[in-house]
C-alpha atoms as a PDB file:
ATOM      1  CA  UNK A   1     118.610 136.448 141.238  1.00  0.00           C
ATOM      2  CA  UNK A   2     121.789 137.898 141.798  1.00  0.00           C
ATOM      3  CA  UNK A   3     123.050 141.387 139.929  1.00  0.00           C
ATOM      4  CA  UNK A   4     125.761 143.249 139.031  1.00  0.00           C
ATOM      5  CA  UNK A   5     125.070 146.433 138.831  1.00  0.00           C
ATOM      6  CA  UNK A   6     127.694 149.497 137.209  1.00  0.00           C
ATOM      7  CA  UNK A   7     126.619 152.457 138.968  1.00  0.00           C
ATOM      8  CA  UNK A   8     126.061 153.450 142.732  1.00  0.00           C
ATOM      9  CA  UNK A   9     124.762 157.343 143.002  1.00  0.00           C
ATOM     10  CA  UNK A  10     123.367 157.913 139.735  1.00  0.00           C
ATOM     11  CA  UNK A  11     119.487 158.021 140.185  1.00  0.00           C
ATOM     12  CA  UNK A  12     118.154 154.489 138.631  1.00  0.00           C
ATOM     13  CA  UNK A  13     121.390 153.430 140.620  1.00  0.00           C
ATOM     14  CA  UNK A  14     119.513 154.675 143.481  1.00  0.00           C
ATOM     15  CA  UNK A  15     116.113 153.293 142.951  1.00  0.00           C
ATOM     16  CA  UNK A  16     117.897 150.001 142.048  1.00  0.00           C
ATOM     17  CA  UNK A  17     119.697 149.812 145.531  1.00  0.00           C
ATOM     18  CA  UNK A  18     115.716 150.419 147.230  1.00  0.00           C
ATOM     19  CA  UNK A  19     114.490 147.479 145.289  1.00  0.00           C
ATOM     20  CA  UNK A  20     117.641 145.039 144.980  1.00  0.00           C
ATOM     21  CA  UNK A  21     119.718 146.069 148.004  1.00  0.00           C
ATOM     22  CA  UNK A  22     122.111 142.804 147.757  1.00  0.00           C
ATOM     23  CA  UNK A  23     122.977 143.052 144.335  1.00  0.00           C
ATOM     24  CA  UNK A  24     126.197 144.057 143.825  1.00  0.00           C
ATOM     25  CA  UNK A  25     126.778 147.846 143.055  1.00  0.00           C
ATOM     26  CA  UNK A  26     130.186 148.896 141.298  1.00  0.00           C
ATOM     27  CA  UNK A  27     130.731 153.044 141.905  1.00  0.00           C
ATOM     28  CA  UNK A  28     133.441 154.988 139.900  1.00  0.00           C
ATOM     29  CA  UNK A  29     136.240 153.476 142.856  1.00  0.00           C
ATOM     30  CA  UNK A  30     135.570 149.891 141.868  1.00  0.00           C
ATOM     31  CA  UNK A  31     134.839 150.416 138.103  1.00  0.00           C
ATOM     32  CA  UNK A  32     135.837 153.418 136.200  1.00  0.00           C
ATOM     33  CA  UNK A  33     133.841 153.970 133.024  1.00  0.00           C
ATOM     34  CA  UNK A  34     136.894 155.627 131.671  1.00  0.00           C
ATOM     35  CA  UNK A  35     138.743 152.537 131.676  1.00  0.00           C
ATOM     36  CA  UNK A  36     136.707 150.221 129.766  1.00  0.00           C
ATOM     37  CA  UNK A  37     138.590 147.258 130.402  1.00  0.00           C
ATOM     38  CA  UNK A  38     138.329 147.066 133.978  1.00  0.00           C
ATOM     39  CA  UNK A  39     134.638 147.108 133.687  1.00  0.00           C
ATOM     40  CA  UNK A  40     134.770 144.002 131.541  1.00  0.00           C
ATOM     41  CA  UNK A  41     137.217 142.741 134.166  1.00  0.00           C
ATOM     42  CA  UNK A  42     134.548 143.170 136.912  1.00  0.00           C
ATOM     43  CA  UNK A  43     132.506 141.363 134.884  1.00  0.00           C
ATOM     44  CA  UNK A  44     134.657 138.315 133.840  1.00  0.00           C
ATOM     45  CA  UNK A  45     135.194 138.047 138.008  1.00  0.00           C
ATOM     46  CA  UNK A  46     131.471 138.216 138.715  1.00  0.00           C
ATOM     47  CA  UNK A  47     129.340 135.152 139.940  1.00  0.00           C
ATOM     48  CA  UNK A  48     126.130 137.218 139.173  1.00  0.00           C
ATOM     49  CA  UNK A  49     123.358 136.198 136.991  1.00  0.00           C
ATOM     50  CA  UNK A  50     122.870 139.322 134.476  1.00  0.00           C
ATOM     51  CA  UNK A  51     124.637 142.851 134.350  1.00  0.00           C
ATOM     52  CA  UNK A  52     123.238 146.164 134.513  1.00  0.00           C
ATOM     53  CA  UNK A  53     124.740 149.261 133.371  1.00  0.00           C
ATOM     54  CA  UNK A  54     123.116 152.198 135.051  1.00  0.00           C
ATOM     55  CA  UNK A  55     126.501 154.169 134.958  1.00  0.00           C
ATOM     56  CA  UNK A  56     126.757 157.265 132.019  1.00  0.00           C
ATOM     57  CA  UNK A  57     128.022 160.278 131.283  1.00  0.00           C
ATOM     58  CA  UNK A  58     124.772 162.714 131.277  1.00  0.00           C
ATOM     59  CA  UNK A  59     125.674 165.874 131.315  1.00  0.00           C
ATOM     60  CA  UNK A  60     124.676 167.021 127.976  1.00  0.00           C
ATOM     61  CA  UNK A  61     126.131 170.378 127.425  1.00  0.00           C
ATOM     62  CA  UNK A  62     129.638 168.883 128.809  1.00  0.00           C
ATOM     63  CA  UNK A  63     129.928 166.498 126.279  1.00  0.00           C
ATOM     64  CA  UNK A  64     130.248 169.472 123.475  1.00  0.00           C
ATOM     65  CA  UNK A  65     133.546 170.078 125.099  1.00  0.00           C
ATOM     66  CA  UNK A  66     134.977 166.971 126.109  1.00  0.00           C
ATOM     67  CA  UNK A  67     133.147 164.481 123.354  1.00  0.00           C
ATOM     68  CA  UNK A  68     135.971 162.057 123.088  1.00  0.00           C
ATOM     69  CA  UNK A  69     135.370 161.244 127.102  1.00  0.00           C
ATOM     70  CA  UNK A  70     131.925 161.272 126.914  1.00  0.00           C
ATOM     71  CA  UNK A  71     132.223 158.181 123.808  1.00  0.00           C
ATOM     72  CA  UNK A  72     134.454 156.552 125.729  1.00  0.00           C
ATOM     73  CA  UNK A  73     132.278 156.504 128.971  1.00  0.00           C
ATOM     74  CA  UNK A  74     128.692 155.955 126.713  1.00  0.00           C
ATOM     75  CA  UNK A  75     130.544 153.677 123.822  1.00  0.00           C
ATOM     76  CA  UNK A  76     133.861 152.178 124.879  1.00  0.00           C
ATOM     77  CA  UNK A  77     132.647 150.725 128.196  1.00  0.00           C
ATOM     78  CA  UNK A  78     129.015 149.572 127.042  1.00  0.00           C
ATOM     79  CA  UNK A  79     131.091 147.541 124.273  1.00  0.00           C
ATOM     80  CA  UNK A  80     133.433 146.237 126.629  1.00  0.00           C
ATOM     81  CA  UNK A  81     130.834 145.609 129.087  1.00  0.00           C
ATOM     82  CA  UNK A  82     128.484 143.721 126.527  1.00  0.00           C
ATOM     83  CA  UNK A  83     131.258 141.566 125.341  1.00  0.00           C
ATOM     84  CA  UNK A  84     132.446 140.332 128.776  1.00  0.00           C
ATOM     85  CA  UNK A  85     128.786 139.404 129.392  1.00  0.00           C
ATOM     86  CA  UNK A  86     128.007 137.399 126.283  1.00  0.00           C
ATOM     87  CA  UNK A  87     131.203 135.457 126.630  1.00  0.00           C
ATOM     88  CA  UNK A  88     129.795 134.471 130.222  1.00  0.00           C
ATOM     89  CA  UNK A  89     126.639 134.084 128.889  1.00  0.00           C
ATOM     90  CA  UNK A  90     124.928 136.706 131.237  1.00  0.00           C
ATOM     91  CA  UNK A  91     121.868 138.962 130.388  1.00  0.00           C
ATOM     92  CA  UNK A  92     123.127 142.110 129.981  1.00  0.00           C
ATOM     93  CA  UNK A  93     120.778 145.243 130.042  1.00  0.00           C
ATOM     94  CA  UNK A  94     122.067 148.666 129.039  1.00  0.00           C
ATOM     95  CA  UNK A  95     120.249 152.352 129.861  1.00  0.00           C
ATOM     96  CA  UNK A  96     120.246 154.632 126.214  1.00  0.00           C
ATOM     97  CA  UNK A  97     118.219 157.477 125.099  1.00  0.00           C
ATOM     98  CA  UNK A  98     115.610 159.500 122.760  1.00  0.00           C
ATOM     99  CA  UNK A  99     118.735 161.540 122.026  1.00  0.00           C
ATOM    100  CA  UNK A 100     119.907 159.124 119.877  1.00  0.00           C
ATOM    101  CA  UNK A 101     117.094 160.340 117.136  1.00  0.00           C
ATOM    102  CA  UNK A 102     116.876 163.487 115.033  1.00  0.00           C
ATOM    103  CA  UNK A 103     114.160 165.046 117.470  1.00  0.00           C
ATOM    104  CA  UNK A 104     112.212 166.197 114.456  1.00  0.00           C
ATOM    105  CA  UNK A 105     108.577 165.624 113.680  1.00  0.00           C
ATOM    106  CA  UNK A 106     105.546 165.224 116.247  1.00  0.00           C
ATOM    107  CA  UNK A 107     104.912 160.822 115.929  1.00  0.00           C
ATOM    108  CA  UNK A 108     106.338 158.554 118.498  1.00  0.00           C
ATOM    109  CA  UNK A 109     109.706 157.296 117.676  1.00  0.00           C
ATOM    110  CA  UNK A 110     109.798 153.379 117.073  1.00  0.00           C
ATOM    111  CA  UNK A 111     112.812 151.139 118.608  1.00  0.00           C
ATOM    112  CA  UNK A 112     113.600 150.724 114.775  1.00  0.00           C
ATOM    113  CA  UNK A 113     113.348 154.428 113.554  1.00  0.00           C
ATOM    114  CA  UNK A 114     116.497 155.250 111.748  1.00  0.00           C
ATOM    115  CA  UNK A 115     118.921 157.216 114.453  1.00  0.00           C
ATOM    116  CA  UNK A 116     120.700 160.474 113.832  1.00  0.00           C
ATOM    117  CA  UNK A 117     122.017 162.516 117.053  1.00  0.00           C
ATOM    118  CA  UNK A 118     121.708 166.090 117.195  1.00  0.00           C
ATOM    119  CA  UNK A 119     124.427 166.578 119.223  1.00  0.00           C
ATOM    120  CA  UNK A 120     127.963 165.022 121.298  1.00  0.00           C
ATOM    121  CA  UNK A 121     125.879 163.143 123.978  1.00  0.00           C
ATOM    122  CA  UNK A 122     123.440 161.600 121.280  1.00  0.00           C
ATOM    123  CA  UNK A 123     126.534 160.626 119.549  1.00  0.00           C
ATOM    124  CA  UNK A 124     128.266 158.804 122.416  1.00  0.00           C
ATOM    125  CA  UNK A 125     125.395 157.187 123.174  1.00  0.00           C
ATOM    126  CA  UNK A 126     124.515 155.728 119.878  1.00  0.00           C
ATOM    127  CA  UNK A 127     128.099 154.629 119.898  1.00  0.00           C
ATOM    128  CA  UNK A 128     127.264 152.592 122.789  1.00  0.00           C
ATOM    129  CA  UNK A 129     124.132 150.734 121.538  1.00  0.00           C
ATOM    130  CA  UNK A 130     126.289 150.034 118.417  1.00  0.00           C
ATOM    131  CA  UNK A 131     128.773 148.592 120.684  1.00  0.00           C
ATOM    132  CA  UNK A 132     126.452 146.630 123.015  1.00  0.00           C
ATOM    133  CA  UNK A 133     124.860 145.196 119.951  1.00  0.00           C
ATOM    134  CA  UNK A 134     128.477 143.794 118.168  1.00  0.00           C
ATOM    135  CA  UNK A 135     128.993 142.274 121.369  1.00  0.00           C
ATOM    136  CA  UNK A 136     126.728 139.190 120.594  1.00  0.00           C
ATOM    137  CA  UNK A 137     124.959 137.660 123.381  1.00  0.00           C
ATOM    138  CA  UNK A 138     121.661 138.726 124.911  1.00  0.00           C
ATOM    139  CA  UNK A 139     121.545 142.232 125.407  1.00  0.00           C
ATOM    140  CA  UNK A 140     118.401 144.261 126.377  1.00  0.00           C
ATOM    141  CA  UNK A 141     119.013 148.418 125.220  1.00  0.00           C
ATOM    142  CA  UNK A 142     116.343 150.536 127.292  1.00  0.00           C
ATOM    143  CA  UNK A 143     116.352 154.078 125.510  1.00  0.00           C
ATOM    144  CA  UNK A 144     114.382 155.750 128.138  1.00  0.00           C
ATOM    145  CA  UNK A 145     113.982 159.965 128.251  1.00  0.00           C
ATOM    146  CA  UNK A 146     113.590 162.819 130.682  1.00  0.00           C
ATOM    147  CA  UNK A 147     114.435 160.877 134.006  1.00  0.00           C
ATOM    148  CA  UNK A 148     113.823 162.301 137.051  1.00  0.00           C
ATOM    149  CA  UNK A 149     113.792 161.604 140.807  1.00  0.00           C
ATOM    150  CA  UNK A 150     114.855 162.685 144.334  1.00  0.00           C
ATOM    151  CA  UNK A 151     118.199 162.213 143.940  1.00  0.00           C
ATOM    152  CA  UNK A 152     120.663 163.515 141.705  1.00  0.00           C
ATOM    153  CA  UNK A 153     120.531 166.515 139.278  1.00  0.00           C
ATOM    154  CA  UNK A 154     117.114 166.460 137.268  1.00  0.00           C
ATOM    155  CA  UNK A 155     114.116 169.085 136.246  1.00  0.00           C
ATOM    156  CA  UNK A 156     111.712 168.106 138.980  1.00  0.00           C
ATOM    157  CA  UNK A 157     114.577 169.264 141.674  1.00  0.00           C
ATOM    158  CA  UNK A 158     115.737 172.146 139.896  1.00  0.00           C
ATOM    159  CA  UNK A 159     111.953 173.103 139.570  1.00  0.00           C
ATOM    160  CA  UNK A 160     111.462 173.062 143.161  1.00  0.00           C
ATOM    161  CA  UNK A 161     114.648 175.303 144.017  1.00  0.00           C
ATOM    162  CA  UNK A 162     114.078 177.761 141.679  1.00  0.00           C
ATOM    163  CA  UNK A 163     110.567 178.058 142.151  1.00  0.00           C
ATOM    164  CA  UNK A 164     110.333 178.567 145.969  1.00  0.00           C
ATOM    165  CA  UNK A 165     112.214 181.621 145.405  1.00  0.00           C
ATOM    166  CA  UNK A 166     110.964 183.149 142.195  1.00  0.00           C
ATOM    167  CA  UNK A 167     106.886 184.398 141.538  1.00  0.00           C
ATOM    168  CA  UNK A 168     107.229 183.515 137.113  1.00  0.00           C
ATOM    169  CA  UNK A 169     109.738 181.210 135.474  1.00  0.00           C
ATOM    170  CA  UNK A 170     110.530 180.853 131.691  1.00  0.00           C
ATOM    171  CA  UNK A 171     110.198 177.176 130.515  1.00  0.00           C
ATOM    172  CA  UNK A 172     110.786 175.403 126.806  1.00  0.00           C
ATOM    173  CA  UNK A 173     106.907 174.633 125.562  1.00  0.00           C
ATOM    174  CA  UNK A 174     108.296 173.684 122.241  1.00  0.00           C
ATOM    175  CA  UNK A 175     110.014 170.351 123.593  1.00  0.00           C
ATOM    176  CA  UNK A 176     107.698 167.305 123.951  1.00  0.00           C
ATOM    177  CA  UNK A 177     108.821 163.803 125.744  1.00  0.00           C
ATOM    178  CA  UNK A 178     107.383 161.926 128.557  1.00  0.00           C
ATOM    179  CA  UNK A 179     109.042 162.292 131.977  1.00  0.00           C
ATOM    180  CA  UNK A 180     110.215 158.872 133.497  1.00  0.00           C
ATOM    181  CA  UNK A 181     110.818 158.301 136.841  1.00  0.00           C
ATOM    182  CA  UNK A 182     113.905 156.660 137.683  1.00  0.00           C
ATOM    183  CA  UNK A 183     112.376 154.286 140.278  1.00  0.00           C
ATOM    184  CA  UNK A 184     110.072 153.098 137.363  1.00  0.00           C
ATOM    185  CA  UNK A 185     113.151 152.329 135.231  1.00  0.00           C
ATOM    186  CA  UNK A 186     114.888 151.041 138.045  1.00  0.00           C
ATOM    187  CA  UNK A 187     111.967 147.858 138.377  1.00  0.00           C
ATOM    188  CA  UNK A 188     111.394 147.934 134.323  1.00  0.00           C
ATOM    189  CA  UNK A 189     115.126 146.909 134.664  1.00  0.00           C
ATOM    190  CA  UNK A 190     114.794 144.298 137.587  1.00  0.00           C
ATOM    191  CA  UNK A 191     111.543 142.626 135.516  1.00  0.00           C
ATOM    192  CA  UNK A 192     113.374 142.334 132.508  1.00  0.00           C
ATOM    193  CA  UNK A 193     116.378 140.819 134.158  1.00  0.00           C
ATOM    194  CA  UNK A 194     114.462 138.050 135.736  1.00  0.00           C
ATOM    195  CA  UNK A 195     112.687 137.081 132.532  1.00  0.00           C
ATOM    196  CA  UNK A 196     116.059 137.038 130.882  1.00  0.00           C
ATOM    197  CA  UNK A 197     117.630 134.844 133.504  1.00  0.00           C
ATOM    198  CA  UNK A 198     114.583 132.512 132.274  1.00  0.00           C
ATOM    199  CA  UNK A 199     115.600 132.718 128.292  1.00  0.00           C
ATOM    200  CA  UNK A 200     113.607 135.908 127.222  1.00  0.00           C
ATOM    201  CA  UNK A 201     114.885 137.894 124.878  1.00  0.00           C
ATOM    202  CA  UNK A 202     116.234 141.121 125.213  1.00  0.00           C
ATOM    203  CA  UNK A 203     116.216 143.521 122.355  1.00  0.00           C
ATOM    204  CA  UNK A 204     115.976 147.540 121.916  1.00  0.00           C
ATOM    205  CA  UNK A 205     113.127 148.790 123.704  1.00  0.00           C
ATOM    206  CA  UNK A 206     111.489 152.072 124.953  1.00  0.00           C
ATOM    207  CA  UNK A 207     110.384 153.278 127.974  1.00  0.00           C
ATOM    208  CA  UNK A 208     108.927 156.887 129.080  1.00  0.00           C
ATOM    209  CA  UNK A 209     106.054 158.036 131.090  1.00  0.00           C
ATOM    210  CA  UNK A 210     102.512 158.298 130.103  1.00  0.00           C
ATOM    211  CA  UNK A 211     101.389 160.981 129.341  1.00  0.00           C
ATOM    212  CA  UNK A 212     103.345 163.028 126.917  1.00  0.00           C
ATOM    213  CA  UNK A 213     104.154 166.627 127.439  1.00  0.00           C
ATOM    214  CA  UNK A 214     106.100 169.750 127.335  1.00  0.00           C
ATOM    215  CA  UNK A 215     108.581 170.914 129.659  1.00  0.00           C
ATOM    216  CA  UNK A 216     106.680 173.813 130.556  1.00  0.00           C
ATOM    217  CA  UNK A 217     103.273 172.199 131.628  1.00  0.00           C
ATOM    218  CA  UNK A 218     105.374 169.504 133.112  1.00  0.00           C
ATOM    219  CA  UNK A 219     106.879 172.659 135.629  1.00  0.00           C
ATOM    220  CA  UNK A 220     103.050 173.375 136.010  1.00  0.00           C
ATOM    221  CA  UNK A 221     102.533 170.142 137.060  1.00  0.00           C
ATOM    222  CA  UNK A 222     105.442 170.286 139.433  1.00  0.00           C
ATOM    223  CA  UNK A 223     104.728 173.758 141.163  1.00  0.00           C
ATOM    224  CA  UNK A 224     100.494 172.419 141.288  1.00  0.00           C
ATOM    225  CA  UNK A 225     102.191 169.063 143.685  1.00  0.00           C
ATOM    226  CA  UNK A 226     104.483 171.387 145.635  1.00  0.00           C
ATOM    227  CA  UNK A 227     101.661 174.042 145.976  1.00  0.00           C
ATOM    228  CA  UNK A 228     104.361 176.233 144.908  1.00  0.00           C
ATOM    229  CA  UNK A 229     102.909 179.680 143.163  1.00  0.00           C
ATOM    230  CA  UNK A 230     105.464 180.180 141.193  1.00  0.00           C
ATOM    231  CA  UNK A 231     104.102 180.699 137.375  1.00  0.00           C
ATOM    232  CA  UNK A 232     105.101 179.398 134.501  1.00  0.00           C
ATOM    233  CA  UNK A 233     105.352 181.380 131.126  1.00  0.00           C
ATOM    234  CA  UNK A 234     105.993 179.623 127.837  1.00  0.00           C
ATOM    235  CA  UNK A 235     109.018 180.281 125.648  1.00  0.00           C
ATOM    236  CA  UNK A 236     110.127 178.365 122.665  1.00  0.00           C
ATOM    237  CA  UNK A 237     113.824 176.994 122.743  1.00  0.00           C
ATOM    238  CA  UNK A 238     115.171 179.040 120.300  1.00  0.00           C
ATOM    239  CA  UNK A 239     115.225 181.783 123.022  1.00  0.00           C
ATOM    240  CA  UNK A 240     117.001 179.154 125.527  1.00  0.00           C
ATOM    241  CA  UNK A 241     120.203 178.879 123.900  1.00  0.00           C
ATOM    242  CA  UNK A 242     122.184 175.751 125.462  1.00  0.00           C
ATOM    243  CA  UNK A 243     125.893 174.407 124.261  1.00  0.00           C
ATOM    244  CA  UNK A 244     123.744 171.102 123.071  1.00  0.00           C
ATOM    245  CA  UNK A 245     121.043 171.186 120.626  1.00  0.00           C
ATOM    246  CA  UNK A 246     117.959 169.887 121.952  1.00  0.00           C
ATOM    247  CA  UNK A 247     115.271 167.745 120.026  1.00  0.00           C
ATOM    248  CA  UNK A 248     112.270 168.990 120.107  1.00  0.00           C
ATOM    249  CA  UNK A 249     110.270 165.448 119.955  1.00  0.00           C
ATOM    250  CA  UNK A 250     111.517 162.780 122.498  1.00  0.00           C
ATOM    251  CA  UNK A 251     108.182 160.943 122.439  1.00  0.00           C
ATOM    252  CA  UNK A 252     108.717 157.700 122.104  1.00  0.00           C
ATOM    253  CA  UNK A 253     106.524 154.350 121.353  1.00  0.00           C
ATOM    254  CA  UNK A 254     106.906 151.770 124.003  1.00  0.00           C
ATOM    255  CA  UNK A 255     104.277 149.005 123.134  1.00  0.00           C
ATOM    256  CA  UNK A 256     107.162 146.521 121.694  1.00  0.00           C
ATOM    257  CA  UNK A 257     108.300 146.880 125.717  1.00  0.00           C
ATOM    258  CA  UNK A 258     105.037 145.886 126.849  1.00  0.00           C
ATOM    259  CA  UNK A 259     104.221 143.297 124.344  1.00  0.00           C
ATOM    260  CA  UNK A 260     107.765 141.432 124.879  1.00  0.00           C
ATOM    261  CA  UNK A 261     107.656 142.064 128.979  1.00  0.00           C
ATOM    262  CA  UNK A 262     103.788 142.733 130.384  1.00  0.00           C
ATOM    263  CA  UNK A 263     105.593 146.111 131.287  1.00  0.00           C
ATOM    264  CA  UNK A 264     103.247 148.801 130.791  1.00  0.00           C
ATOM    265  CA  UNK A 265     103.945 152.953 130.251  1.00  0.00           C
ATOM    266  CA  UNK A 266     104.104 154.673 134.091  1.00  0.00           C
ATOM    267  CA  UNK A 267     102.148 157.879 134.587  1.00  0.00           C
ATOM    268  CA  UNK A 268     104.864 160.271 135.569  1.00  0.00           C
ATOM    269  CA  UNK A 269     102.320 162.204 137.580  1.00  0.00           C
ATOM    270  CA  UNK A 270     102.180 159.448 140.236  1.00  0.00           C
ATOM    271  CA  UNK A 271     106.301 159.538 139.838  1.00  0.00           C
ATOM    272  CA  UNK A 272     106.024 162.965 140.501  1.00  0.00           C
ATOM    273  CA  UNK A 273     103.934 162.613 143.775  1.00  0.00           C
ATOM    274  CA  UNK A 274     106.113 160.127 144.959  1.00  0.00           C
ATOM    275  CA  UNK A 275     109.228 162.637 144.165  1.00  0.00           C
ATOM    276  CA  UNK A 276     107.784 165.732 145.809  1.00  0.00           C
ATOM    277  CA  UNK A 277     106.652 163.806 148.859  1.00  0.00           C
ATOM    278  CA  UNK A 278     109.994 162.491 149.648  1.00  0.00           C
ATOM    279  CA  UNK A 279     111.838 166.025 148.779  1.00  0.00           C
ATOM    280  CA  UNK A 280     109.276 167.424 150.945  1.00  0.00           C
ATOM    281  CA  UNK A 281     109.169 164.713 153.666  1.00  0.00           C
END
């Protein structure tokens, strides 16, 4: 199986390269999400058997400022991307996100739940699952939520900093989602491809850790691996103000994933051992 990949430094771009290290990966030098049709390009050029797009804008707040970039980067290029696959006839699989829902309520969202974004980055990346889909072809849309690794910019590594140098921190207890390990997405994404190469169907799944929880006992969790002795005291978001609203529920329901692919929830507490251990190495 041979992959394109759009993406290079971005953490499931990361894992990808540990667990697929010839497929081809595409940073912002070769393909510039800003410029939409040279992704397609890359992909018209490609001799690879199915696309991945593991490239995004993420940063959430930054996206209230500078929305129109951020749906070009989320929307434009997806579309683009997801057309020049189906006319090739390639698999193409495509990262979204919980944000993409109203956050409200305390059920697991379903892959068919009606969408409404709370906010720029939702927005964008609705806009590129609306895109992907239009495109035709054999698309697979992972919304995934609350990634984290050892690379990159994430909770688990701001965690870590901030608690080796402080004895309390204040954490959201009000938000609940399951943390997903990027190198978990990264070989959801590598499974999938492979049965898609063989005819399956793609679709709009979910994945997230196992099991659900708040931001605030998921810093617990993270100081109890690090033996860190920092403390963590509960605050609701309303008294974390941020540019972005937040939802308050990301959790979402992943059995269509595992019925359609064998490919079960991870426990994000042996994602977080793994993490820590390699930080820490």
């Amino acid at each position: 199986m041979k992959l394109l990949v759009f993406g290079k430094t971005g953490q499931v771009a990361r894992e990808l390269q540990r667990l697929a290290p010839d497929a081809i990966y595409l940073g912002r030098d070769e393909a510039d999400l800003l410029n939409p049709a040279a992704c397609a390009a890359a992909i018209a050029a490609t001799d690879a058997d199915a696309v991945i797009n593991a490239a995004a804008w993420t940063a959430v707040d930054k996206a209230e400022a500078e929305e129109a970039a951020a749906t070009v980067v989320n929307g434009d290029a997806p579309a683009a991307m997801a057309q020049a696959a189906a006319a090739r006839g390639l698999p193409f699989l495509h990262i979204s996100t919980d944000y993409v829902f109203n956050g409200q309520g305390t059920q697991a969202f379903m892959p068919d739940h009606p969408t409404e974004p709370l906010n720029a980055y939702g927005r964008s990346k609705l806009a590129g699952e609306t895109g992907v889909r239009a495109a035709g072809g054999n698309p697979l849309i992972l919304r995934t939520s609350w990634v984290v690794s050892a690379h990159g910019a994430n909770f688990v590594k701001t965690m870590l900093r901030l608690g080796a140098g402080r004895e309390t921190l204040n954490v959201v207890a009000d938000q609940i989602g399951g943390p997903t390990p990027a190198a978990a997405i990264a070989r959801t994404l590598i499974t999938a491809a492979k049965a898609m190469i063989q005819g399956a169907q793609g679709g709009t799944h979910h994945f997230a850790g196992s099991p659900d929880t708040s931001w605030a006992d998921f810093a617990r969790a993270i100081m109890a691996e690090a033996n860190l002795p920092c403390r963590i005291h509960d605050i609701p978001t309303a008294d974390y103000p941020t540019p972005a609203r937040r939802p308050l529920n990301s959790r979402l329901d992943c059995s269509a994933l595992q019925a359609a692919f064998g490919i079960p929830r991870p426990d994000w507490r042996l994602g977080l051992a793994a993490i820590v251990k390699e930080l820490t190495a």
